[in-house]
C-alpha atoms as a PDB file:
ATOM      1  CA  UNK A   1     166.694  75.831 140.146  1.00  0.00           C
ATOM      2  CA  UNK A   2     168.909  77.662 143.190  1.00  0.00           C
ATOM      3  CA  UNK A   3     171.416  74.968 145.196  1.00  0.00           C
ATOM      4  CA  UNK A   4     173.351  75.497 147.741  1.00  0.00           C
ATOM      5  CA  UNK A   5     177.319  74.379 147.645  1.00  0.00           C
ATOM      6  CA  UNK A   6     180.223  75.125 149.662  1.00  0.00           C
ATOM      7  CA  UNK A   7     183.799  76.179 148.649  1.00  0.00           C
ATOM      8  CA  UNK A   8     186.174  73.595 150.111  1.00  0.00           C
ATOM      9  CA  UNK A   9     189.289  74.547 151.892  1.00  0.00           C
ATOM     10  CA  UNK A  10     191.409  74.231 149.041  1.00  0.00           C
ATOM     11  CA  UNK A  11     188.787  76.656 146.965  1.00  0.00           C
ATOM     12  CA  UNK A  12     186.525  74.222 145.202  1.00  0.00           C
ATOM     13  CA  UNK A  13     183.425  73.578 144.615  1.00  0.00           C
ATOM     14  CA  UNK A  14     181.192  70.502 143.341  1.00  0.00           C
ATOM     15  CA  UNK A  15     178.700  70.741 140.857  1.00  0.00           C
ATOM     16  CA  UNK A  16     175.107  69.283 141.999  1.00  0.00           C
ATOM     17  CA  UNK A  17     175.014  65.529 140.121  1.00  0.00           C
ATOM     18  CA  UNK A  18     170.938  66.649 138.817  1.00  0.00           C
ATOM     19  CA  UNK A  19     172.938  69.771 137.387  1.00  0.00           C
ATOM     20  CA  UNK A  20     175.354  68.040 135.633  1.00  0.00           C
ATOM     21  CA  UNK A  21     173.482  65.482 133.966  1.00  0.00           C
ATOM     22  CA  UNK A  22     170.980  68.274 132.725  1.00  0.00           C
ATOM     23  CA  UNK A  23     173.188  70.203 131.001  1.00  0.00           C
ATOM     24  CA  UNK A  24     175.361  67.413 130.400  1.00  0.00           C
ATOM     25  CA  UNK A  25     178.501  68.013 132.300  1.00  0.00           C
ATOM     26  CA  UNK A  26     181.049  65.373 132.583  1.00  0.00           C
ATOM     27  CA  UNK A  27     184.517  65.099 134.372  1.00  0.00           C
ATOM     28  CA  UNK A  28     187.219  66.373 132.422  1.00  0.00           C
ATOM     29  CA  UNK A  29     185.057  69.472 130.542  1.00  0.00           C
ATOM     30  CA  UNK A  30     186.209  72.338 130.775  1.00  0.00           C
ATOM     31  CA  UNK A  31     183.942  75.432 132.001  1.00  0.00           C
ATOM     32  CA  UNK A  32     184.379  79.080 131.200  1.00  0.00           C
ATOM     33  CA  UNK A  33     183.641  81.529 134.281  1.00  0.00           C
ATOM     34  CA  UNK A  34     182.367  84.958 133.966  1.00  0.00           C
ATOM     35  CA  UNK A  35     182.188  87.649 136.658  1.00  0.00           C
ATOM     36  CA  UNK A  36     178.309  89.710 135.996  1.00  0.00           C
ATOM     37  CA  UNK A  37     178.682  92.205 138.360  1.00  0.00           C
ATOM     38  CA  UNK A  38     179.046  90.352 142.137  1.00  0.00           C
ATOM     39  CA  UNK A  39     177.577  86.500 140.550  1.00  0.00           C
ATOM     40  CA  UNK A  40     179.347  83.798 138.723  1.00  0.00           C
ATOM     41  CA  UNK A  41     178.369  82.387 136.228  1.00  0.00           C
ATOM     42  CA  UNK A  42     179.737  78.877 134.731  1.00  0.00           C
ATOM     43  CA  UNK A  43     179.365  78.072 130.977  1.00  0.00           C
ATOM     44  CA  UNK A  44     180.635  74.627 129.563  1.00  0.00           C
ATOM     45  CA  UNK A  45     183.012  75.339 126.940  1.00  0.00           C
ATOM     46  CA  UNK A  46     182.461  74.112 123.867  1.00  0.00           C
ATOM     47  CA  UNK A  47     184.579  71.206 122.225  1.00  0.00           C
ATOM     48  CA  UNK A  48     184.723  73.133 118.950  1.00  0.00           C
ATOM     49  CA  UNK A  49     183.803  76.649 119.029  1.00  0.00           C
ATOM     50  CA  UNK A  50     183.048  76.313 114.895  1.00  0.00           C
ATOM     51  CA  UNK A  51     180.636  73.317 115.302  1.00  0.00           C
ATOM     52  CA  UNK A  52     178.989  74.947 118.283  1.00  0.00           C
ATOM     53  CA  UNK A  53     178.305  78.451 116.430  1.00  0.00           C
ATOM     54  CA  UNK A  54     177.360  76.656 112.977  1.00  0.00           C
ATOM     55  CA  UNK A  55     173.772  77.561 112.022  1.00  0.00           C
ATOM     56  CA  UNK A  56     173.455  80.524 114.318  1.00  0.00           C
ATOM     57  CA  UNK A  57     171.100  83.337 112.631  1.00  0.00           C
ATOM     58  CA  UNK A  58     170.199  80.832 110.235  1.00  0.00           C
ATOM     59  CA  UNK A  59     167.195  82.251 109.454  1.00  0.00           C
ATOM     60  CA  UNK A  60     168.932  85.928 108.667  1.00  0.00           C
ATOM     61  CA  UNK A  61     170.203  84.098 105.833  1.00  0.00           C
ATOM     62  CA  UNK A  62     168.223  82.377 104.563  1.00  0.00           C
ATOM     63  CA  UNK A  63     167.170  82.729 100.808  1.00  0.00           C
ATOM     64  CA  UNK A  64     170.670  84.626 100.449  1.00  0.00           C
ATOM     65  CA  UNK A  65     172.977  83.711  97.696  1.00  0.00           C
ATOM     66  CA  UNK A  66     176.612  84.252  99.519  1.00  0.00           C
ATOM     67  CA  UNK A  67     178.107  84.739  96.566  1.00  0.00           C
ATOM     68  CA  UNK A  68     175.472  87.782  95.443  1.00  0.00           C
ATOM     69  CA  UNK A  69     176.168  89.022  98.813  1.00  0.00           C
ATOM     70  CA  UNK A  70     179.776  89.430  98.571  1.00  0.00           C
ATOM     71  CA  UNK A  71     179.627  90.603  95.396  1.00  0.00           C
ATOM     72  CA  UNK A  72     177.355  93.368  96.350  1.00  0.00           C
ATOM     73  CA  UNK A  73     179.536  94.079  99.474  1.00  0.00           C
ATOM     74  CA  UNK A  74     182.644  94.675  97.453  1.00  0.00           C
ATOM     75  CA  UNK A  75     180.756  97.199  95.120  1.00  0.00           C
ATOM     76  CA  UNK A  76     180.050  99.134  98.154  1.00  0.00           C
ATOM     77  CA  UNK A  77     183.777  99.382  98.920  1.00  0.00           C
ATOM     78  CA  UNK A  78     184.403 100.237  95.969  1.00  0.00           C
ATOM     79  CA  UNK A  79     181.794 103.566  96.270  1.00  0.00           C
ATOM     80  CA  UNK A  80     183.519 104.436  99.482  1.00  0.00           C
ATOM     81  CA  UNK A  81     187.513 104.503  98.385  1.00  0.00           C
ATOM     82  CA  UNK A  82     188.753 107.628  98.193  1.00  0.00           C
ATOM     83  CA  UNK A  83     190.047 108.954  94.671  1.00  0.00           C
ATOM     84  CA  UNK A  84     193.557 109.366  95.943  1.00  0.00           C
ATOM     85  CA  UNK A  85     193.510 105.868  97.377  1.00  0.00           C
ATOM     86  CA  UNK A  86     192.992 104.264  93.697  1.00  0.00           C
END
């Protein structure tokens, strides 16, 4: 969906109401902006960055035992210090 807005005079612009509500925009949030090459782009920011990342790759993980995984990680590093570190 392309819309058309206008900067104000004082360098502003206001989000389309249909916009809003779809992705759930409401005054007071806060939006990140990032510059892709000559386009904006506006990303609501999330309340809490840890609740908004939980469960991402979920599926990578799944059937791992985190402890087992560590475990296995730290052997490795083990493997790869050097003598005259130990």
């Amino acid at each position: 969906m392309t819309v058309r807005v206008r900067v104000n005079s004082r360098n502003q612009v206001t989000l389309p109401a249909a916009l809003r509500k779809q992705i759930n925009i409401k005054s007071g949030d806060s939006l990140l902006v990032e510059r892709r090459g000559d386009h904006l782009l506006l990303i609501p920011e999330p309340d809490h960055y840890s609740r908004r990342l939980r469960g991402l790759h979920r599926e990578i993980w799944a059937g791992v035992d985190p402890h087992e995984y560590v475990r296995q990680e730290r052997e490795g590093w083990r493997d790869q210090v050097s003598p005259a570190a130990v």
